[in-house]
C-alpha atoms as a PDB file:
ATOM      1  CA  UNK A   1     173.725  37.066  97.971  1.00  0.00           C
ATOM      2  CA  UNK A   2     171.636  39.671  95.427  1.00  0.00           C
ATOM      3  CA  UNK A   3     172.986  43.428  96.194  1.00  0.00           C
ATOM      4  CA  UNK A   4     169.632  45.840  96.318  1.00  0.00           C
ATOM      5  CA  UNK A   5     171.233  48.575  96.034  1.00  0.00           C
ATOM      6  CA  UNK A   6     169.295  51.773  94.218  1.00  0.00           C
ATOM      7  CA  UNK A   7     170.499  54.028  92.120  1.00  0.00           C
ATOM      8  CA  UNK A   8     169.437  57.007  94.611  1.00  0.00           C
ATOM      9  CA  UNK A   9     172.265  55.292  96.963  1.00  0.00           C
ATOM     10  CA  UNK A  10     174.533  55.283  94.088  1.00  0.00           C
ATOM     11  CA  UNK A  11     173.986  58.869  93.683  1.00  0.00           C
ATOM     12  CA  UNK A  12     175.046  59.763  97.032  1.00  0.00           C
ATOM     13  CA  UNK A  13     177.957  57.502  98.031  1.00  0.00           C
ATOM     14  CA  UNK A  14     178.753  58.960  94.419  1.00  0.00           C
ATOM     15  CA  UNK A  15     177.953  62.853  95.419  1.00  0.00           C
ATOM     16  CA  UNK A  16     179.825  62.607  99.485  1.00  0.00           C
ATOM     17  CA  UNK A  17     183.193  60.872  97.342  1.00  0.00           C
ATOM     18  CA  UNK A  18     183.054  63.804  95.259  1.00  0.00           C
ATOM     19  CA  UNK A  19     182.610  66.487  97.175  1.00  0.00           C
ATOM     20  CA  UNK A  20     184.332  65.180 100.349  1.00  0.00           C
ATOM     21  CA  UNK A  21     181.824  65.456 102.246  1.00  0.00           C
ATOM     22  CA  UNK A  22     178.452  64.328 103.611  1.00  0.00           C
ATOM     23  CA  UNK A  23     176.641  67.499 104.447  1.00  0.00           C
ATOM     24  CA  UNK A  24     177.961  68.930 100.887  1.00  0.00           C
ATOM     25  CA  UNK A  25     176.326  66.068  99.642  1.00  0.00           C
ATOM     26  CA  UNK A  26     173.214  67.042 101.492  1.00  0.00           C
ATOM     27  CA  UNK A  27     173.111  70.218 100.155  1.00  0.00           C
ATOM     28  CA  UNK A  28     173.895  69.217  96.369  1.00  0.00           C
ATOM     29  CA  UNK A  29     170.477  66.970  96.619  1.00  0.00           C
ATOM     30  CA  UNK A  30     168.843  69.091  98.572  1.00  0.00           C
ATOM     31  CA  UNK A  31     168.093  66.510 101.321  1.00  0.00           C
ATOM     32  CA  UNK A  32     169.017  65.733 105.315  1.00  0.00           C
ATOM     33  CA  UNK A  33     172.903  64.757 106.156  1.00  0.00           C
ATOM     34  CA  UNK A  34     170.594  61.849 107.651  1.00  0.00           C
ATOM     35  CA  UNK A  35     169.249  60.682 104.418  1.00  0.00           C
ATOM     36  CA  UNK A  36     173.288  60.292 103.123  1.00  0.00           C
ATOM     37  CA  UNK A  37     174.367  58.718 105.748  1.00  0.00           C
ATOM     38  CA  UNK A  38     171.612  55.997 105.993  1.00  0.00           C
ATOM     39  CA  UNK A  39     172.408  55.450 102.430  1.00  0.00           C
ATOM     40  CA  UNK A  40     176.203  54.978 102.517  1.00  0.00           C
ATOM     41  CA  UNK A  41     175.392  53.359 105.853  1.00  0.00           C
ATOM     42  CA  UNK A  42     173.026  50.737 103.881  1.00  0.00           C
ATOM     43  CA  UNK A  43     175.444  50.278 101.187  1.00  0.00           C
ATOM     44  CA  UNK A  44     178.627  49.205 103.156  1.00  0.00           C
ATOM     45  CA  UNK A  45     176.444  46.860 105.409  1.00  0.00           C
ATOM     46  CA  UNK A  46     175.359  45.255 102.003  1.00  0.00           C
ATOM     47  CA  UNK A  47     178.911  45.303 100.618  1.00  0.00           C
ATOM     48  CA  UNK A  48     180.950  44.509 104.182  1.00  0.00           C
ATOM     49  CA  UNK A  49     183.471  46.605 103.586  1.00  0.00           C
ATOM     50  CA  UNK A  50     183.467  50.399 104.627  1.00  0.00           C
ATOM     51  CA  UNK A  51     183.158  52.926 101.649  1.00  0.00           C
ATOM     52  CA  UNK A  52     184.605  55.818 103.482  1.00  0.00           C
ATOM     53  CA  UNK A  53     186.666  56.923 106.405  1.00  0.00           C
ATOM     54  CA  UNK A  54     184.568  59.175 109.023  1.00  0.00           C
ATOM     55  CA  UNK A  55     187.309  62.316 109.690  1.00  0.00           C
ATOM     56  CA  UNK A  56     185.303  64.477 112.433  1.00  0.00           C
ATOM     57  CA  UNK A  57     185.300  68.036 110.901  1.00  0.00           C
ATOM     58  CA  UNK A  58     187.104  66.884 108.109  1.00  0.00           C
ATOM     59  CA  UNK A  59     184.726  64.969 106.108  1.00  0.00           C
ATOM     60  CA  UNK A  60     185.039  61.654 104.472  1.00  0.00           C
ATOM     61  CA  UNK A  61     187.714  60.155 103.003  1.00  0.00           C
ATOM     62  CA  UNK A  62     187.287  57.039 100.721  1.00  0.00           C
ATOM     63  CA  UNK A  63     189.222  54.022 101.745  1.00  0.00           C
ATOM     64  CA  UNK A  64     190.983  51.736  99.149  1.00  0.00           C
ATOM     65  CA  UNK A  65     188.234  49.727  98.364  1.00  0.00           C
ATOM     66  CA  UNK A  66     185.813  52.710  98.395  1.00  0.00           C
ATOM     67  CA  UNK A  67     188.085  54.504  95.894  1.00  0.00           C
ATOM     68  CA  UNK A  68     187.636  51.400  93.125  1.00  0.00           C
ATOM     69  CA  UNK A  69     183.530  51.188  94.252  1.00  0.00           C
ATOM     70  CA  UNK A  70     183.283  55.100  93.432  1.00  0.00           C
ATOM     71  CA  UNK A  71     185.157  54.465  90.373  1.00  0.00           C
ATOM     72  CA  UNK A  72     182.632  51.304  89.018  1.00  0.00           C
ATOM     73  CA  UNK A  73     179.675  53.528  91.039  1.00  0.00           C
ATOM     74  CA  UNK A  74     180.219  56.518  88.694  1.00  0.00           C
ATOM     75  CA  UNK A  75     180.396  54.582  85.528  1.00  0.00           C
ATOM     76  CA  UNK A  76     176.953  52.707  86.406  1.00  0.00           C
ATOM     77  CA  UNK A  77     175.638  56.239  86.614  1.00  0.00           C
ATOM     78  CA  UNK A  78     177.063  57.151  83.871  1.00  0.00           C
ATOM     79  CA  UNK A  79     175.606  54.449  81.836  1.00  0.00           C
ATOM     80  CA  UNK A  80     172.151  55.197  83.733  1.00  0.00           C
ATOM     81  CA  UNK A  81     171.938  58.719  82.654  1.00  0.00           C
ATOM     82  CA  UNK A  82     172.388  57.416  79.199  1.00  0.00           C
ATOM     83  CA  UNK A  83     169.946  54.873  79.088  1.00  0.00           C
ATOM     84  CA  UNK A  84     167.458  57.174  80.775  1.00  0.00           C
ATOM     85  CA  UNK A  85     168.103  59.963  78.596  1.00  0.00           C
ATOM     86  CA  UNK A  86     167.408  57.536  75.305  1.00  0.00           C
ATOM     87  CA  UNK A  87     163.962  55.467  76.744  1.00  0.00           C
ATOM     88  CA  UNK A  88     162.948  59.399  77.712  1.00  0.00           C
ATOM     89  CA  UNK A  89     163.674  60.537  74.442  1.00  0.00           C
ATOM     90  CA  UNK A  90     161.901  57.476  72.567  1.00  0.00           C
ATOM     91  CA  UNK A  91     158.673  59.424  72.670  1.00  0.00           C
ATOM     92  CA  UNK A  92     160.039  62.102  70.938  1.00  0.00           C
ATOM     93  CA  UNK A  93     163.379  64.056  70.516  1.00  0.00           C
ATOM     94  CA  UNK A  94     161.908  66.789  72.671  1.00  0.00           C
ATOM     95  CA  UNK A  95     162.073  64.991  75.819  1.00  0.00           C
ATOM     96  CA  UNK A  96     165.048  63.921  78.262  1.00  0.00           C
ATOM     97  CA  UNK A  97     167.803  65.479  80.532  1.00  0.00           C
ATOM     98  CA  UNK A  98     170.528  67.502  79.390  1.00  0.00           C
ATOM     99  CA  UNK A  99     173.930  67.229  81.220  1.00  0.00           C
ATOM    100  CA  UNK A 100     176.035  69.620  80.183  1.00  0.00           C
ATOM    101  CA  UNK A 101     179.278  71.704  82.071  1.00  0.00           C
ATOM    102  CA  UNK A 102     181.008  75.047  81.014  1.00  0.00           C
ATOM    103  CA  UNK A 103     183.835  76.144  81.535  1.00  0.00           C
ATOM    104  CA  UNK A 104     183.125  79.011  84.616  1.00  0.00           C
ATOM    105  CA  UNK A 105     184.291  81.876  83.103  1.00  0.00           C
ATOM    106  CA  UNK A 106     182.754  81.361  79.700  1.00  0.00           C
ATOM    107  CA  UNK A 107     179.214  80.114  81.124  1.00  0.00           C
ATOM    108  CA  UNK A 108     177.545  84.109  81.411  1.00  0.00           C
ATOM    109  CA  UNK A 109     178.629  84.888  77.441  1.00  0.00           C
ATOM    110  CA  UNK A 110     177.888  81.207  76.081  1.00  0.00           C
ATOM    111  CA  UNK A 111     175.367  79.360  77.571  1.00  0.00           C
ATOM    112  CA  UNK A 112     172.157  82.194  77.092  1.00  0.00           C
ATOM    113  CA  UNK A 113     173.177  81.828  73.406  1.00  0.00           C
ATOM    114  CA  UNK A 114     172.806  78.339  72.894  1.00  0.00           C
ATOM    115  CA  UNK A 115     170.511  77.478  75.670  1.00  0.00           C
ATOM    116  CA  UNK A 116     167.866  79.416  74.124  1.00  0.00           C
ATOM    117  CA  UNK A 117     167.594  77.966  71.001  1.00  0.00           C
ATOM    118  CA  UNK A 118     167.864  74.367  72.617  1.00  0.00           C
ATOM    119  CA  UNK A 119     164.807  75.398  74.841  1.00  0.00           C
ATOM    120  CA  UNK A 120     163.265  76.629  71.851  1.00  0.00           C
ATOM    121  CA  UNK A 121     163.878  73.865  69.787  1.00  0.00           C
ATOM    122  CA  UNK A 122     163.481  71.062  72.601  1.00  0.00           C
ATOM    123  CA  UNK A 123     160.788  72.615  74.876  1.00  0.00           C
ATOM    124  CA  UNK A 124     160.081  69.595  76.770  1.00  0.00           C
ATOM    125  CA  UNK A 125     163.634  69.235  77.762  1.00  0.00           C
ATOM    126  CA  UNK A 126     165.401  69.707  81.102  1.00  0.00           C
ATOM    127  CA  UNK A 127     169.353  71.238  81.356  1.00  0.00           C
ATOM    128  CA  UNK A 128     171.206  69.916  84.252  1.00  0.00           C
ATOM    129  CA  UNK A 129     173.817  72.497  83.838  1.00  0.00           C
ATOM    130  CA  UNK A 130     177.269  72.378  85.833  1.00  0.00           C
ATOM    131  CA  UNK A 131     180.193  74.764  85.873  1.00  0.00           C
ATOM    132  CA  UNK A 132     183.653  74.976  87.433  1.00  0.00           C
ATOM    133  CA  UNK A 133     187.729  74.890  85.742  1.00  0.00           C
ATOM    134  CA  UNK A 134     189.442  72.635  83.595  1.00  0.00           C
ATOM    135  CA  UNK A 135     189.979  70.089  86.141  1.00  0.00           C
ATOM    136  CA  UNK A 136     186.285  69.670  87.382  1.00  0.00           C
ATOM    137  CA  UNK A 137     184.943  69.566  83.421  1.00  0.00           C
ATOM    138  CA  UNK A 138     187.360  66.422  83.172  1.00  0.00           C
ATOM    139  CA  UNK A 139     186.372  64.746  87.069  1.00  0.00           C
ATOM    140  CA  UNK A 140     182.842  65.369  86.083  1.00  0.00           C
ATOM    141  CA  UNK A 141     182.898  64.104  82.661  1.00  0.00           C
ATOM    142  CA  UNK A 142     185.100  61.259  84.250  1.00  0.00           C
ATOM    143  CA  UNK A 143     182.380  60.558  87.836  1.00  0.00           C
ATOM    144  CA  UNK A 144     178.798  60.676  85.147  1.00  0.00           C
ATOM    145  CA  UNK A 145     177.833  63.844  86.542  1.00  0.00           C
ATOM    146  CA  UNK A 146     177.487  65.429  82.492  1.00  0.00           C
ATOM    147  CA  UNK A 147     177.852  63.784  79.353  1.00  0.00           C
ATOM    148  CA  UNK A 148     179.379  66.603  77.503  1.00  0.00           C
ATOM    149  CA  UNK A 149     181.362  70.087  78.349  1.00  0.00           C
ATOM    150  CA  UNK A 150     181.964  73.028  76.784  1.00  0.00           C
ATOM    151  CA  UNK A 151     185.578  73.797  77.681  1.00  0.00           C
ATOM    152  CA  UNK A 152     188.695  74.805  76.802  1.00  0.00           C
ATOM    153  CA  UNK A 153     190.984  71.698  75.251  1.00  0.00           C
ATOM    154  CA  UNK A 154     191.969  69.593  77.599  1.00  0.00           C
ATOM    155  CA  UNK A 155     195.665  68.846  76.111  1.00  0.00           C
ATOM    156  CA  UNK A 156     196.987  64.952  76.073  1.00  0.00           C
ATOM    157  CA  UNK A 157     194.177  63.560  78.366  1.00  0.00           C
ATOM    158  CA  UNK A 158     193.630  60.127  77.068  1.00  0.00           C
ATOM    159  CA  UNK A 159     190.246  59.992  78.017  1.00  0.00           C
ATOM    160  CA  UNK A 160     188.822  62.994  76.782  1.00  0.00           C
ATOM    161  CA  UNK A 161     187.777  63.142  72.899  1.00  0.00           C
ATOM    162  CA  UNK A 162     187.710  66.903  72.006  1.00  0.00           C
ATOM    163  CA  UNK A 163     185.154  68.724  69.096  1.00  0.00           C
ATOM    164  CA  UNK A 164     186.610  72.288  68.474  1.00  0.00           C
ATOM    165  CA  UNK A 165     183.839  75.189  68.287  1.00  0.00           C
ATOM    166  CA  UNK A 166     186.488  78.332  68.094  1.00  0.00           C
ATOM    167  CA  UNK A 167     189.887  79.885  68.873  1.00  0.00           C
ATOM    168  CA  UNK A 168     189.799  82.019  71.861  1.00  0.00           C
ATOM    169  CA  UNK A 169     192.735  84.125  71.543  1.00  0.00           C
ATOM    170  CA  UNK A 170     193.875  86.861  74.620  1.00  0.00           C
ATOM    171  CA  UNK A 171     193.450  90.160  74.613  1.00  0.00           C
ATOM    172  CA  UNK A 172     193.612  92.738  77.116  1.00  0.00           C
ATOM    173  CA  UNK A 173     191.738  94.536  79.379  1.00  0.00           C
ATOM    174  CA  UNK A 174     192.491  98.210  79.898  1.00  0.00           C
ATOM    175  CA  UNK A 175     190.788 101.005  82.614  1.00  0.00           C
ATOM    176  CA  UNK A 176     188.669 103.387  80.738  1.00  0.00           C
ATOM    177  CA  UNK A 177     191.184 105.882  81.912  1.00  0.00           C
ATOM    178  CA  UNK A 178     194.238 104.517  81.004  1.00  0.00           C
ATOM    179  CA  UNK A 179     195.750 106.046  77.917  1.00  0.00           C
ATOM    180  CA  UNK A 180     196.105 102.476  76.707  1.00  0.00           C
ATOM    181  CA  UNK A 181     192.537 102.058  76.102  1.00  0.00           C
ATOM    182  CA  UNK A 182     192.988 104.480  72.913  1.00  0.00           C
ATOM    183  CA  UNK A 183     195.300 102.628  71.412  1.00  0.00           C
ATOM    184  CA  UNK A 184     193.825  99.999  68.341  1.00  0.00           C
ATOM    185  CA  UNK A 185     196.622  97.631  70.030  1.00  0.00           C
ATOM    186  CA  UNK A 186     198.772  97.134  73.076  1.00  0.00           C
ATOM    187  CA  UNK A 187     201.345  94.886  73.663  1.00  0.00           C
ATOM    188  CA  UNK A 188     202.635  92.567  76.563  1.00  0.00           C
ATOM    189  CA  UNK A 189     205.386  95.107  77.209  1.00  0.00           C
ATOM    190  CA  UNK A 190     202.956  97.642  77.994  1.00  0.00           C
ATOM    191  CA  UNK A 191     200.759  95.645  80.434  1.00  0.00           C
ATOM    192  CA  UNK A 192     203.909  94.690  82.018  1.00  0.00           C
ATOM    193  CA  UNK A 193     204.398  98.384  83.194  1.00  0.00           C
ATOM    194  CA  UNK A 194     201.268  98.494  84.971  1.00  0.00           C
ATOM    195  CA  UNK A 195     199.641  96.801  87.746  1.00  0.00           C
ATOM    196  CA  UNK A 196     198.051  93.405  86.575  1.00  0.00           C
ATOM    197  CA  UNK A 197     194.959  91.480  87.946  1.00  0.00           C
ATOM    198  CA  UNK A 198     195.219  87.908  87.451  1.00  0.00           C
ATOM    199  CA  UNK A 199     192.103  85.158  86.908  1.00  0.00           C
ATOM    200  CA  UNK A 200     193.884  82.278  89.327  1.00  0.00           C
ATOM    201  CA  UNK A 201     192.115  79.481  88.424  1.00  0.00           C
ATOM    202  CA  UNK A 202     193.772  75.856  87.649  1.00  0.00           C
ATOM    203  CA  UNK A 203     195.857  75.974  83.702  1.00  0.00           C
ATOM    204  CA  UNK A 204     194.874  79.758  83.395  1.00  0.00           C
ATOM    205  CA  UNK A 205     197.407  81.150  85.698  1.00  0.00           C
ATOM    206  CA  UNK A 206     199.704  79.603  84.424  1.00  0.00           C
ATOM    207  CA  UNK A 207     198.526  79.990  80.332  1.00  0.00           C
ATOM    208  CA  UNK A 208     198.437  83.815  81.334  1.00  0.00           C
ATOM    209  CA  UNK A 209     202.084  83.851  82.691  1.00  0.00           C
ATOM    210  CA  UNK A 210     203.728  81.784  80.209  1.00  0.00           C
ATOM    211  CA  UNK A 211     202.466  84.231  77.445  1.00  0.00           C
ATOM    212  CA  UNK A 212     204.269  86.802  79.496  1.00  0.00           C
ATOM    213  CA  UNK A 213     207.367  84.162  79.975  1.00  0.00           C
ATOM    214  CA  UNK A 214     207.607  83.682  75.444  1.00  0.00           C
ATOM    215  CA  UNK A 215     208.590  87.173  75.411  1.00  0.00           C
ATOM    216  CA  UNK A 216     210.588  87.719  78.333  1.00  0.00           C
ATOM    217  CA  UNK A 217     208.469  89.592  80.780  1.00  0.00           C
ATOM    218  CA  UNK A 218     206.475  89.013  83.953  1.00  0.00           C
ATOM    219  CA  UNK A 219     203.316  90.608  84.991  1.00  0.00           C
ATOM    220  CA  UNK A 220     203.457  92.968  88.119  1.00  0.00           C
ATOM    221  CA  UNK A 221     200.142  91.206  89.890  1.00  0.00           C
ATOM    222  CA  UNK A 222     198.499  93.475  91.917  1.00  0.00           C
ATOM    223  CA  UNK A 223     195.434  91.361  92.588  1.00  0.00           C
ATOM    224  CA  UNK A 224     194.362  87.795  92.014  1.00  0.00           C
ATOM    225  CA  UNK A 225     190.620  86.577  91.699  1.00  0.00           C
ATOM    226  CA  UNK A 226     189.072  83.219  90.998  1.00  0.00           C
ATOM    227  CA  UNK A 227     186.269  84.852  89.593  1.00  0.00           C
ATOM    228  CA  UNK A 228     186.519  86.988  85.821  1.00  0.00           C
ATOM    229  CA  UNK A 229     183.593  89.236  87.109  1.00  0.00           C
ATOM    230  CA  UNK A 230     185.638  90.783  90.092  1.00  0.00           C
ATOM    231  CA  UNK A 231     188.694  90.854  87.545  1.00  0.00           C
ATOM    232  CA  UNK A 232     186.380  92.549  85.078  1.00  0.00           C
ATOM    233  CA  UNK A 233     185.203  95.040  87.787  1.00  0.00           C
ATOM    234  CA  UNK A 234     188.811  95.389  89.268  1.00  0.00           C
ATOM    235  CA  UNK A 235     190.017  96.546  85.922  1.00  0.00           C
ATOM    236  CA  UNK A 236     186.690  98.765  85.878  1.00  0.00           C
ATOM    237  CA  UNK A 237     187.616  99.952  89.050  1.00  0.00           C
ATOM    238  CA  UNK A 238     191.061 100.892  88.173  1.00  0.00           C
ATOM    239  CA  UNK A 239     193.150  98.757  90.161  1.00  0.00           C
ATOM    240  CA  UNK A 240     195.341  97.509  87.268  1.00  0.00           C
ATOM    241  CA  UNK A 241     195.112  95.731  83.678  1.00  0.00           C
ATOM    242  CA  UNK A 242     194.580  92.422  82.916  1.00  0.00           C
ATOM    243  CA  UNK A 243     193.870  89.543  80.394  1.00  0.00           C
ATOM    244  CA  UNK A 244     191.225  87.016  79.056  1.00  0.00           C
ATOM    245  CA  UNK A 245     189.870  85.282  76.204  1.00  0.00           C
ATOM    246  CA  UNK A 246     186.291  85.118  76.304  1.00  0.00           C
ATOM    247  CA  UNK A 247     184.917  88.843  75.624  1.00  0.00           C
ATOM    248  CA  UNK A 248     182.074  89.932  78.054  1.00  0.00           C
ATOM    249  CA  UNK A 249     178.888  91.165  76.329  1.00  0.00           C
ATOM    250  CA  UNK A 250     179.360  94.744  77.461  1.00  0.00           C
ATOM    251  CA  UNK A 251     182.458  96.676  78.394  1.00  0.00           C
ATOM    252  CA  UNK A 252     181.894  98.945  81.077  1.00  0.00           C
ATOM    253  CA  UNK A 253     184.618 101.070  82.722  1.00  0.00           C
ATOM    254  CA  UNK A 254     187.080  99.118  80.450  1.00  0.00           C
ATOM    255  CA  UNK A 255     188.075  98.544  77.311  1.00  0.00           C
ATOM    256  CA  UNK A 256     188.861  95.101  75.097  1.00  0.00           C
ATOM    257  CA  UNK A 257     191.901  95.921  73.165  1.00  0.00           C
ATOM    258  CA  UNK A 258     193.099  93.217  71.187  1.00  0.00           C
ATOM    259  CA  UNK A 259     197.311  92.065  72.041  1.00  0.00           C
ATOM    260  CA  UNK A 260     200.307  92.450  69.042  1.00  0.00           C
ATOM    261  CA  UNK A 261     202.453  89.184  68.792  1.00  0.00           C
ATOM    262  CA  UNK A 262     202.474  85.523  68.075  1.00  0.00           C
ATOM    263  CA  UNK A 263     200.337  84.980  71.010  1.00  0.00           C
ATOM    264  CA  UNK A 264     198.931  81.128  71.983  1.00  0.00           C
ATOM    265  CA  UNK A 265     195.226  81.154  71.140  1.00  0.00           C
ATOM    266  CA  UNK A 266     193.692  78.084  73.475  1.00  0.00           C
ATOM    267  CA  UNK A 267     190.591  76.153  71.357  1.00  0.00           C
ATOM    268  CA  UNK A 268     187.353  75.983  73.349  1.00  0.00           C
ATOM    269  CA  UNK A 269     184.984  73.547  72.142  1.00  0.00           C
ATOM    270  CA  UNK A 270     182.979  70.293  73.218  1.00  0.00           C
ATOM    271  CA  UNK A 271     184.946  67.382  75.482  1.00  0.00           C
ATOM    272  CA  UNK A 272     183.035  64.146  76.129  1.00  0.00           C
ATOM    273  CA  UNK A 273     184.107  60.601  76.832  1.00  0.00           C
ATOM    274  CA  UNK A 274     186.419  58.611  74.458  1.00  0.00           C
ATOM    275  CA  UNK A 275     184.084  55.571  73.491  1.00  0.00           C
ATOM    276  CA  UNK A 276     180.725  56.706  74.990  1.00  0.00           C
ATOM    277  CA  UNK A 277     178.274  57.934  72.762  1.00  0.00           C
ATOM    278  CA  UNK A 278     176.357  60.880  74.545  1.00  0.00           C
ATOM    279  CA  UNK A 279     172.626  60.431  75.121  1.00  0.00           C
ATOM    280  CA  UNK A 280     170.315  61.665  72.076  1.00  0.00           C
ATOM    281  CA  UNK A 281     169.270  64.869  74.228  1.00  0.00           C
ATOM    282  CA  UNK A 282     173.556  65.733  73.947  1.00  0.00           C
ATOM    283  CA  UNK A 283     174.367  64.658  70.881  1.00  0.00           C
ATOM    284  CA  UNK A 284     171.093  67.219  69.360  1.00  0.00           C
ATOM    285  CA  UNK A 285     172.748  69.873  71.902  1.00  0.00           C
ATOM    286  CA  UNK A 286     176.011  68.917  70.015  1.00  0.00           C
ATOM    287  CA  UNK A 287     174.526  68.969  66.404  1.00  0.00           C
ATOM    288  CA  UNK A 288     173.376  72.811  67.177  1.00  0.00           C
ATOM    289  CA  UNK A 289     176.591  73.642  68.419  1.00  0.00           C
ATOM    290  CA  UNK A 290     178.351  73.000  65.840  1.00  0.00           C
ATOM    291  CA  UNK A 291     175.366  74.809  63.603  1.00  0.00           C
ATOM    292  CA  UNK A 292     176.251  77.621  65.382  1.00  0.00           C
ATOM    293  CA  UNK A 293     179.729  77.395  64.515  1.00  0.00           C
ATOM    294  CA  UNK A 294     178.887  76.991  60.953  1.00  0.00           C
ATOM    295  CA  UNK A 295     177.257  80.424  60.831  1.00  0.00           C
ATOM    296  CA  UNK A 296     179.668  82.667  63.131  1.00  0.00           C
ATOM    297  CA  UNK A 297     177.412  82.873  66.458  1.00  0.00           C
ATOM    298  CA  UNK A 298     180.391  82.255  68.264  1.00  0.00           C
ATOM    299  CA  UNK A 299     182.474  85.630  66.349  1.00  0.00           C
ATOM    300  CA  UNK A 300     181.345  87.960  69.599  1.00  0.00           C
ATOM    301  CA  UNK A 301     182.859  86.245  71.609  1.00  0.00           C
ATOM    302  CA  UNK A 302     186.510  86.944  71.109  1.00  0.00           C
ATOM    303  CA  UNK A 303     188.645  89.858  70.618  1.00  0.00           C
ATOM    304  CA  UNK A 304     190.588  89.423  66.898  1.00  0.00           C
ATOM    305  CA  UNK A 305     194.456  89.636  67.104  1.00  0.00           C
ATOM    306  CA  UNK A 306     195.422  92.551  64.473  1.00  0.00           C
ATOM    307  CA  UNK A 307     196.138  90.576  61.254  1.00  0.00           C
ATOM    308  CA  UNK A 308     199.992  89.807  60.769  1.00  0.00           C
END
C-alpha cells in the first residue's frame, strides 16, 4: 500500500526527533503541540510501527526504527530543499531560500557583512538563517535543516567537506583598567595571573585550555558563560580576562591585545555535505564568500599575532 505522507509531516516528525520534543517542535513552526502530534500520529499509523517513545515530562524519544526513519526522513528533506531551491531559482538567480548556519559566536561580526550584499545582490531571496556550536553546524548540516555553514573546521569528520575563508587566531581580552591593556602584547603567563572568564561551549573550552596546557599553565576561571557577549561584558565589567578569536566590532570597557607565542590559529570557513551539491541560492552565497575573501573583508575580524 502507497504511503501519503507530506512533506509538512516530514518536517515535524523531523523537527520533535531533533529537538526532543513535541512542544519545541511546536514552537520552532510556530504551530499547536496538536498539529505535531496529529502528524507523527498519522505517520506511524501509515508506517505501523511507532516513531517515538512518549516520556511524560520528558519528551520523546525515538525508538530503533524511528532512529533509521529520521535518518532517511532528513535526507528526503534534504534533497527537497534542494530541488525546491533550483525549480525556485529557474526564473531567475534572484529567487529561492537560503539555508545557511553560523557558528554562534561569530554570527553578530559576520553575517551583517555578507548578508547585505547577498540581499543586495539577490533581493528576491529569503535567508533561513540558523546558529548554535560546532556540534549543531554538523547535526544540522547532517538532519537538512541548512545546506551550508559558516564554522570553524570541523577536524576528521568524514562527512563534512570544508572551504577555508580565514585563520582566526586568539587573542586576549583585557579590562580597560588593567595595566595589561597598555601593553602592544601579553602573553599566556600573564593571563594566567589573573582571574579568567571562559566561553564554555562544546571544542572551545577545551581549544582555550589546551593553548594554556602547550605551555604549561592553567587558567584561574573565575566565570564561565555560553554566551561571548556576557564574556565580553564580564571582561568590561572587570571580573577577569579572557580569550577569543573572532574580534567584536567595537571594544568597549576592554581592550583586544593580540597573544606572543606559537599559538593554534583554528580556520573558519564554509562546511557543507561531502557529495551534495548545495542549491544554486548557496552555492551564489558561496561564490561571494569567497569574493570577499579575495579582497580582505574578512581582515577586521581578527586580532594579528605580532609577527615572529
Amino acid at each position: 500500500m502507497a504511503l501519503n505522507l507530506t512533506i509538512k509531516q516530514l518536517r515535524y516528525a523531523e523537527t520533535a526527533g531533533r529537538l526532543g520534543s513535541i512542544a519545541a517542535a511546536a514552537g520552532e513552526h510556530n504551530i499547536s503541540q496538536s498539529s505535531i502530534t496529529a502528524a507523527i500520529d498519522a505517520m506511524e499509523a501509515a508506517l505501523g510501527f511507532d516513531l517515538f517513545i512518549r516520556q511524560p515530562a520528558k519528551g520523546i524519544m525515538p525508538t530503533p526504527s524511528g532512529l533509521e526513519a529520521l535518518k532517511m526522513i532528513a535526507d528526503i528533506l534534504r534533497q527537497h530543499n534542494h530541488f525546491e531551491g533550483e525549480l525556485e531559482a529557474l526564473g531567475g538567480a534572484s529567487g529561492g531560500v537560503l539555508r545557511v548556519g553560523c557558528y554562534v559566536t561569530v554570527a553578530p561580526g559576520l553575517l551583517p557583512k555578507v548578508l547585505g550584499e547577498y540581499s543586495s545582490a539577490h533581493p528576491e531571496a529569503q535567508a533561513d538563517i540558523s546558529e548554535g556550536d560546532m556540534t549543531a553546524m554538523t547535526d544540522l548540516l547532517g538532519q537538512g535543516v541548512i545546506d551550508i555553514a559558516l564554522t570553524y573546521e570541523l577536524g576528521s569528520v568524514g562527512e563534512i567537506s570544508f572551504r577555508p575563508l580565514f585563520k582566526a587566531p586568539p587573542y586576549a581580552l583585557i579590562p580597560d583598567d588593567d595595566p595589561l591593556s597598555k601593553q602592544a602584547t601579553v602573553s599566556l603567563a600573564d593571563l594566567a595571573s589573573r582571574p579568567f572568564i571562559m566561553l564554555d561551549l562544546p571544542h572551545t573550552r577545551g581549544y582555550f585550555e589546551q593553548i594554556f596546557k602547550d605551555q604549561g599553565l592553567y587558567p584561574k576561571i573565575a566565570h564561565s558563560s555560553k554566551s561571548s557577549e556576557i564574556v565580553r561584558s564580564m571582561v568590561a565589567g572587570n571580573f577577569g580576562v579572557s580569550i577569543l578569536n573572532i574580534r567584536h566590532s567595537r571594544d568597549t570597557g576592554y581592550k583586544s591585545v593580540p597573544l606572543t607565542g606559537e599559538l593554534l590559529a583554528p580556520t573558519f570557513g564554509i562546511a557543507s555535505l561531502k557529495g551534495v551539491r548545495p542549491p544554486l541560492m548557496s552555492r551564489l552565497f558561496i561564490d561571494q564568500l569567497e569574493r570577499l575573501q579575495a579582497s580582505g573583508a574578512f581582515d577586521d575580524l581578527v586580532v594579528a599575532p605580532p609577527a615572529s
